[in-house]
Protein backbone atom coordinates (compact mmCIF):
# COMPACT_ATOMS: atom_id res chain seq x y z
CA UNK A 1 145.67 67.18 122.98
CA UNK A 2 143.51 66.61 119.92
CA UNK A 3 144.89 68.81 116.68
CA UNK A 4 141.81 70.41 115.33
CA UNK A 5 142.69 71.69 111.65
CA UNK A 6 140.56 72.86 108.51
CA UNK A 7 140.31 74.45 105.44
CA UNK A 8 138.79 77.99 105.33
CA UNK A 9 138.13 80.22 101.63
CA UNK A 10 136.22 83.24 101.53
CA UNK A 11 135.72 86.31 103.67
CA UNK A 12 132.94 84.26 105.50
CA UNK A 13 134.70 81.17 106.01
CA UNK A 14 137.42 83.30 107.84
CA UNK A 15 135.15 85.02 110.28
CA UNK A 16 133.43 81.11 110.54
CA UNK A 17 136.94 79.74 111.06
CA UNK A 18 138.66 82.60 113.40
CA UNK A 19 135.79 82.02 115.56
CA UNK A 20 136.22 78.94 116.88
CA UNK A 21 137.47 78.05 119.74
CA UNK A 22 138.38 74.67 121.74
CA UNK A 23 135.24 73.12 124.31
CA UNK A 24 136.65 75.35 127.24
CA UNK A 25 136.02 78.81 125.49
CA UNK A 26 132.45 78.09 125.00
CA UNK A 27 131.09 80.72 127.18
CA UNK A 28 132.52 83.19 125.15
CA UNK A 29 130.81 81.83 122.02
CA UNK A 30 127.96 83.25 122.74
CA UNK A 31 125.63 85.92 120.29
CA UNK A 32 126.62 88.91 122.37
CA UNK A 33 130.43 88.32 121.74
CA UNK A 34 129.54 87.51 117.89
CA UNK A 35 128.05 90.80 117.86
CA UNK A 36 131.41 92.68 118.72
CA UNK A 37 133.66 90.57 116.18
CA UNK A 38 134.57 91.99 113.02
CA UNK A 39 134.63 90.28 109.44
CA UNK A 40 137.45 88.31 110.10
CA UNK A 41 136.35 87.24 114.23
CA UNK A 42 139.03 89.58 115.27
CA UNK A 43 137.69 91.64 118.45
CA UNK A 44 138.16 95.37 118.30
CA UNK A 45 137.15 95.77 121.66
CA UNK A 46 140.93 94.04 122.96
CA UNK A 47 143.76 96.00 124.14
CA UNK A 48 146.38 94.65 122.04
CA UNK A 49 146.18 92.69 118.73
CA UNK A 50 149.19 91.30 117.96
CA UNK A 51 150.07 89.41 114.29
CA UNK A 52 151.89 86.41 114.68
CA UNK A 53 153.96 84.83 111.74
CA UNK A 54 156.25 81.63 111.68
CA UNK A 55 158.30 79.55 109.60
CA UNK A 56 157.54 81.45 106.35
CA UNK A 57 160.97 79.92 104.63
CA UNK A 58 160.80 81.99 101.60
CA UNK A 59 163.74 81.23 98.85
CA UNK A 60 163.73 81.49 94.82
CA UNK A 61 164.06 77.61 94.68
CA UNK A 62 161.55 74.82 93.55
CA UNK A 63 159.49 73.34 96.09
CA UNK A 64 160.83 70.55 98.44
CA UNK A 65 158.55 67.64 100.13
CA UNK A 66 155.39 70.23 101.45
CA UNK A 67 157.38 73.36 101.26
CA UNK A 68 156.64 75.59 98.88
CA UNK A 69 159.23 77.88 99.10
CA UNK A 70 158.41 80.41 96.24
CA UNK A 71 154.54 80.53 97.06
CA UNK A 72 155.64 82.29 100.52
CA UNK A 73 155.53 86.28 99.49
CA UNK A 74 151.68 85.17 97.94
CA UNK A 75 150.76 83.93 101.24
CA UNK A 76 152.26 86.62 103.23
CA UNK A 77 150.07 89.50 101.28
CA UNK A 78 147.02 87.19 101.88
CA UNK A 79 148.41 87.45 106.03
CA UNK A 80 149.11 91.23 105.53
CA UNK A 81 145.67 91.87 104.31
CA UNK A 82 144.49 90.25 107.43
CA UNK A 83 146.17 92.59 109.60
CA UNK A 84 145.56 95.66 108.63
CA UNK A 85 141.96 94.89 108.51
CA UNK A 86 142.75 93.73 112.62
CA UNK A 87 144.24 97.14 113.05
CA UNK A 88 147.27 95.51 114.64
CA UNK A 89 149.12 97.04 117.37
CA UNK A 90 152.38 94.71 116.71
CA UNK A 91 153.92 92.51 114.51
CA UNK A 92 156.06 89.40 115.63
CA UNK A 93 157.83 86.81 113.24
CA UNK A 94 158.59 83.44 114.99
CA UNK A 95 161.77 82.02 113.47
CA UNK A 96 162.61 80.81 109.76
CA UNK A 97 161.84 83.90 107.72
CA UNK A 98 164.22 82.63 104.91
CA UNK A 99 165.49 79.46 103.69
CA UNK A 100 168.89 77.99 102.64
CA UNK A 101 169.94 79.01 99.49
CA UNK A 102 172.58 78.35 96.81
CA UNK A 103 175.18 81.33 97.81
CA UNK A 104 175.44 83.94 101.00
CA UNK A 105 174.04 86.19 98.54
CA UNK A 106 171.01 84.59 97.61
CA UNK A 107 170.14 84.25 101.01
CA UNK A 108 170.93 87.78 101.63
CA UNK A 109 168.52 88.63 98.57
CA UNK A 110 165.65 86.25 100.05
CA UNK A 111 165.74 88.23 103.47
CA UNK A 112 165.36 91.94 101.43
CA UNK A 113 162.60 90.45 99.52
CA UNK A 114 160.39 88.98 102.02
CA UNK A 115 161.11 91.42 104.67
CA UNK A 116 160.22 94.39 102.39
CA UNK A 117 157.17 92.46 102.21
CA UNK A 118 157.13 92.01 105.86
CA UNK A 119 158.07 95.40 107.07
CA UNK A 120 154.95 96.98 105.02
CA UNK A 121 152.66 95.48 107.62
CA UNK A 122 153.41 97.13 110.72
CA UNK A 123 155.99 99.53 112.14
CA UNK A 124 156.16 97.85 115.59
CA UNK A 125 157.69 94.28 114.34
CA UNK A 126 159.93 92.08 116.18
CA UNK A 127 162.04 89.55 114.89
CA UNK A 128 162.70 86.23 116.50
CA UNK A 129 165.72 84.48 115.29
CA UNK A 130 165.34 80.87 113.53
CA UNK A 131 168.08 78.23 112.58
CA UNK A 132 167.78 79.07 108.85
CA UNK A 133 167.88 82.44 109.67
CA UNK A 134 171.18 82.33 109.99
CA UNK A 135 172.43 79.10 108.18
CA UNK A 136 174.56 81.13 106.38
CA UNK A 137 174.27 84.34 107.78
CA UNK A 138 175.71 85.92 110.62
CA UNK A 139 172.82 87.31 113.30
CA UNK A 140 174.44 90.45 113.15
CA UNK A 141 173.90 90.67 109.25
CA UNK A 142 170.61 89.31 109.72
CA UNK A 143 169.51 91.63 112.09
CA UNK A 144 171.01 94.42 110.31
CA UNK A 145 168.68 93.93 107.46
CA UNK A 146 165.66 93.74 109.53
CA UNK A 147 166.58 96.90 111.43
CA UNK A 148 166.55 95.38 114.85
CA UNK A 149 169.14 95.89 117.62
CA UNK A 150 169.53 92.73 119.96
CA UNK A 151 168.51 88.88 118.77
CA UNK A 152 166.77 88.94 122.27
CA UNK A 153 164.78 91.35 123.89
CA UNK A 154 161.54 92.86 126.28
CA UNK A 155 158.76 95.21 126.13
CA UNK A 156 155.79 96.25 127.84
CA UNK A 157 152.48 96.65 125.69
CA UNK A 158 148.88 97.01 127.17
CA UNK A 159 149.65 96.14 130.67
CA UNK A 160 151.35 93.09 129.45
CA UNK A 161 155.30 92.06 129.70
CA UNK A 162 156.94 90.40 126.26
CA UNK A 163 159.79 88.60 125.94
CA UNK A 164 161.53 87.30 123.08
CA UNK A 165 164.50 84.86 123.48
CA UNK A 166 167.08 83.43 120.85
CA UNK A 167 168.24 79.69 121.43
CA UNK A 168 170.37 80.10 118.25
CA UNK A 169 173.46 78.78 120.00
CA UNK A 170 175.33 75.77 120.26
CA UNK A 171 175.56 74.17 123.26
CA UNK A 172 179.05 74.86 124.02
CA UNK A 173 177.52 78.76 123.72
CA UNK A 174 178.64 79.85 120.13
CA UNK A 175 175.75 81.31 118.36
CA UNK A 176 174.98 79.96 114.99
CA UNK A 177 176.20 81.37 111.82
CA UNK A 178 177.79 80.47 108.57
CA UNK A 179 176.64 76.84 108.59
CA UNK A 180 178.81 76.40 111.92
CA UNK A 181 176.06 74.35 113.73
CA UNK A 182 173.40 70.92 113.16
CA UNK A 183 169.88 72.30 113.76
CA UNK A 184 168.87 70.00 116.57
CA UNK A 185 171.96 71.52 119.02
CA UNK A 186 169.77 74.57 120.19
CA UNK A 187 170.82 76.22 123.79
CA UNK A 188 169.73 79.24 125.46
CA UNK A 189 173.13 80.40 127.10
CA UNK A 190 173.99 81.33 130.77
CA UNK A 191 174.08 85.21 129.63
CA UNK A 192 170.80 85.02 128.52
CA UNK A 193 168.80 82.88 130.98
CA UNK A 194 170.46 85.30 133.56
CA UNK A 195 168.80 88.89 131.57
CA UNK A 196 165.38 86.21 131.60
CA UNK A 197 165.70 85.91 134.86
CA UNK A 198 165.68 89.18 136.17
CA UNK A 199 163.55 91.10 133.98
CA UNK A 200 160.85 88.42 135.35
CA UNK A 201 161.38 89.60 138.59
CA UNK A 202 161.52 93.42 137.54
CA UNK A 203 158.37 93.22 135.87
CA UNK A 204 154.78 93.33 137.77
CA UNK A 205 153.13 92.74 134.70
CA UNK A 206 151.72 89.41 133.10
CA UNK A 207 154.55 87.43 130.48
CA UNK A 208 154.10 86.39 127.16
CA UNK A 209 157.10 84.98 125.92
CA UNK A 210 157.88 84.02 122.01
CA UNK A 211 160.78 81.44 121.17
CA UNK A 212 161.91 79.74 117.34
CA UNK A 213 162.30 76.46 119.04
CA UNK A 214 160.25 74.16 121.26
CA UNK A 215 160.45 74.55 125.17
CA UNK A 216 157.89 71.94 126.07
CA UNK A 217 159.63 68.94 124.24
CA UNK A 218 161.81 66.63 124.61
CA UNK A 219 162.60 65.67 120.74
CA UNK A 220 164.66 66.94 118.07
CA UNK A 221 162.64 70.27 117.92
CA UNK A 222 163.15 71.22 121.61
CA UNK A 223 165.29 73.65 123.01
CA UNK A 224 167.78 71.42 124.77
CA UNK A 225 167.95 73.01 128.71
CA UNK A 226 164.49 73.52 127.99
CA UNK A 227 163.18 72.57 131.40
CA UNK A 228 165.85 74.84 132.80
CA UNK A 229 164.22 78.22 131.34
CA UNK A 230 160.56 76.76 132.42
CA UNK A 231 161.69 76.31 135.72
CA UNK A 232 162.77 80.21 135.33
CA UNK A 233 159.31 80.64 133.98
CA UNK A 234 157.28 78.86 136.38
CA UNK A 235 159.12 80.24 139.52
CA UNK A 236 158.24 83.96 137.73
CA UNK A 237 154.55 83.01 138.31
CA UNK A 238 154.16 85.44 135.61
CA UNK A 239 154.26 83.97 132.53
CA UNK A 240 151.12 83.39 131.00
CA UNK A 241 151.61 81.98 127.73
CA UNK A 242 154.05 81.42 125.23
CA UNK A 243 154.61 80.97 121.61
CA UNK A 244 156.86 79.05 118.90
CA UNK A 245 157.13 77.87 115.81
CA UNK A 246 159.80 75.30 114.44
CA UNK A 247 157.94 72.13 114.43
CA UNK A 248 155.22 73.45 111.61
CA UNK A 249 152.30 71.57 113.26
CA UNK A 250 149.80 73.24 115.81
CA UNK A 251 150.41 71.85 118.91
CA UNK A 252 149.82 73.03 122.55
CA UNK A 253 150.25 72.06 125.62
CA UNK A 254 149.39 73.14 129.08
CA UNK A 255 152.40 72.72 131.90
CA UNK A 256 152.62 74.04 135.41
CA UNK A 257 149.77 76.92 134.02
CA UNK A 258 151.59 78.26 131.41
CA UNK A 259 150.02 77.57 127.97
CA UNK A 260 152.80 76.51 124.84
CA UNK A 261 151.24 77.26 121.72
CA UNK A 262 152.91 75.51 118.51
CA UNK A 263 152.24 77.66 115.24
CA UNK A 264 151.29 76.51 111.88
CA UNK A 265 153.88 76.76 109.69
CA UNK A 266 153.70 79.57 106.40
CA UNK A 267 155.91 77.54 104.11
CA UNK A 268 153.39 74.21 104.23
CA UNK A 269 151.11 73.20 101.30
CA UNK A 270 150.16 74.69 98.37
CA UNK A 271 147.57 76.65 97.86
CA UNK A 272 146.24 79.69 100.15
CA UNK A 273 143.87 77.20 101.70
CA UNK A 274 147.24 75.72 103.36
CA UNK A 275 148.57 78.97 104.81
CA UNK A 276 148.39 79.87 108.41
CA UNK A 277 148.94 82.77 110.73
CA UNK A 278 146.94 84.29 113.52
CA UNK A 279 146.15 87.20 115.21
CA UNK A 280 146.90 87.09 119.49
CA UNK A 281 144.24 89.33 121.45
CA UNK A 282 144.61 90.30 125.21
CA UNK A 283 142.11 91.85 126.78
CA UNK A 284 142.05 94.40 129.97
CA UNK A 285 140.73 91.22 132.03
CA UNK A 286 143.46 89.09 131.52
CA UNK A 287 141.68 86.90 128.93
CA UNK A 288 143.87 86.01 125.57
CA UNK A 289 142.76 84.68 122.78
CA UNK A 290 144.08 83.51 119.63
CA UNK A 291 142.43 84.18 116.28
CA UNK A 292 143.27 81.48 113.85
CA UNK A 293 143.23 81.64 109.72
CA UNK A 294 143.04 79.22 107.25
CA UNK A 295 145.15 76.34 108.69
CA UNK A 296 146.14 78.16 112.48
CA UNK A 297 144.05 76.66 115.51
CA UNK A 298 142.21 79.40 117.00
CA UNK A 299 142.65 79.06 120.75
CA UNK A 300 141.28 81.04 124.06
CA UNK A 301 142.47 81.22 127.65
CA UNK A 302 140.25 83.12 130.33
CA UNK A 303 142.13 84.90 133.20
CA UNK A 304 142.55 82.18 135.03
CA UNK A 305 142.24 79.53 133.09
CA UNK A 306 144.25 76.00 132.86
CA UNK A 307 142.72 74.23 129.63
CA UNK A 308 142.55 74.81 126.36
């Protein structure tokens, strides 16, 4: 898979940017598509639009290697701006919304700040959980400051089925919390893979599934019984696509038809030329199709499609 990235400024260089897609979309490039696409190449003709967010690592703390910790609540309003031009219909945050910090209550600070920021873009947001999420944190302060219930969870949308999972555990099954865990021991538990399981076979709807951590790896940022929950995916013969963050490179791979899309990471570079974030379409037919900003890959998958 070749990583196709670039620079975009300007209202015009977004709509130029969001509308590409990789070789196997090019039927839908076509005048009579361009036509329908807004200013930013977002398509108001889809059923859902969903905004999709990852590893946005904010903290009051000087900038580290490529992360630019304090430049993150800038780049978010640029990403909010976005959206509400897209008219979203949900909001999902992949993983990492705060970085470590110097006390519990700093941390606790950095997760009112950039989720007041956050929780100004949409009312229909979901939360998926991401090591530094709860470095020091418990999940159930975390999630208490967010407003959301469970760390996992489902929904139907549009005549699709989501699913978001947590693989913030240990693999001896304690979740992680108060610096109690090394970030590349990541485990989806017995619990949970069993709940996976059979709201896949409830559901007669197609599955999008988001997920912090990698479950098409093998490496350090993989989920490590990965290839257990993509069996449970596979043998669904539902799941159409799914989405992570973690690694902070684009990345995607196709495996057994279900398309793994690796976000761009918030936190990297300086400069809003180095942000990223996207907006995820699906349409009545089937088709999705990712709308990518600044640094995100824009992507497409037809109904039945195996490439992208």
């Amino acid at each position: 898979m070749r990583d196709q990235e670039s620079v975009r400024v300007g209202r015009r260089a977004f709509l130029k940017g969001s509308a590409l897609v990789l070789a196997s979309s090019a039927a839908l490039e076509t005048k009579a598509l361009a036509a329908f696409l807004d200013q930013d190449g977002v398509d108001p003709r889809a059923d859902l639009r969903i905004g999709l967010v990852t590893d946005l690592h904010y903290a009051d703390k000087p900038p580290a290697s490529t992360r630019y910790f304090r430049e993150t609540p800038k780049k978010l309003s640029e990403a909010a701006e976005r959206f509400q031009d897209s008219k979203l219909s949900f909001l999902v945050e992949l993983g990492d919304m705060i970085d470590s910090a110097e006390s519990l209550e700093a941390e606790r600070d950095s997760l009112k700040r950039i989720n007041k920021l956050f929780s100004e873009i949409a009312r229909d947001r979901h939360y998926v959980l991401g090591n530094h999420c709860v470095q020091s944190l418990t999940k159930a302060e975390f999630l208490d400051e967010v407003g959301q219930a469970q760390s996992y969870e489902s929904f139907d949308r549009g005549g699709f089925h989501f699913v978001t999972l947590d693989a913030c555990y240990r693999e001896d099954g304690q979740p992680y919390g108060r610096k109690n865990f090394t970030w590349t021991d990541t485990f989806v538990p017995d619990e949970q893979l069993k709940w996976l399981k059979a709201g896949l076979e409830k559901t007669d709807r197609p599955v999008v599934v988001f997920v912090h951590q990698r479950l098409d790896v093998t490496k350090n940022h993989s989920v490590r019984n990965a290839p257990q929950i993509r069996a449970i995916l596979e043998a669904s013969k539902k799941v159409r696509a799914v989405f992570q963050g973690h690694n902070h490179k684009n990345d995607y791979q196709e495996i057994a038809g279900i398309h793994y899309t690796t976000l761009r990471a918030m936190i990297e570079g300086s400069g809003p030329s180095l942000n990223g974030y996207s907006v995820l379409e699906t349409h009545a037919d089937g088709t999705l199709r990712l709308v990518g900003f600044r640094k995100q890959v824009a992507r497409h998958w037809a109904p039945e499609s195996r490439k992208a």
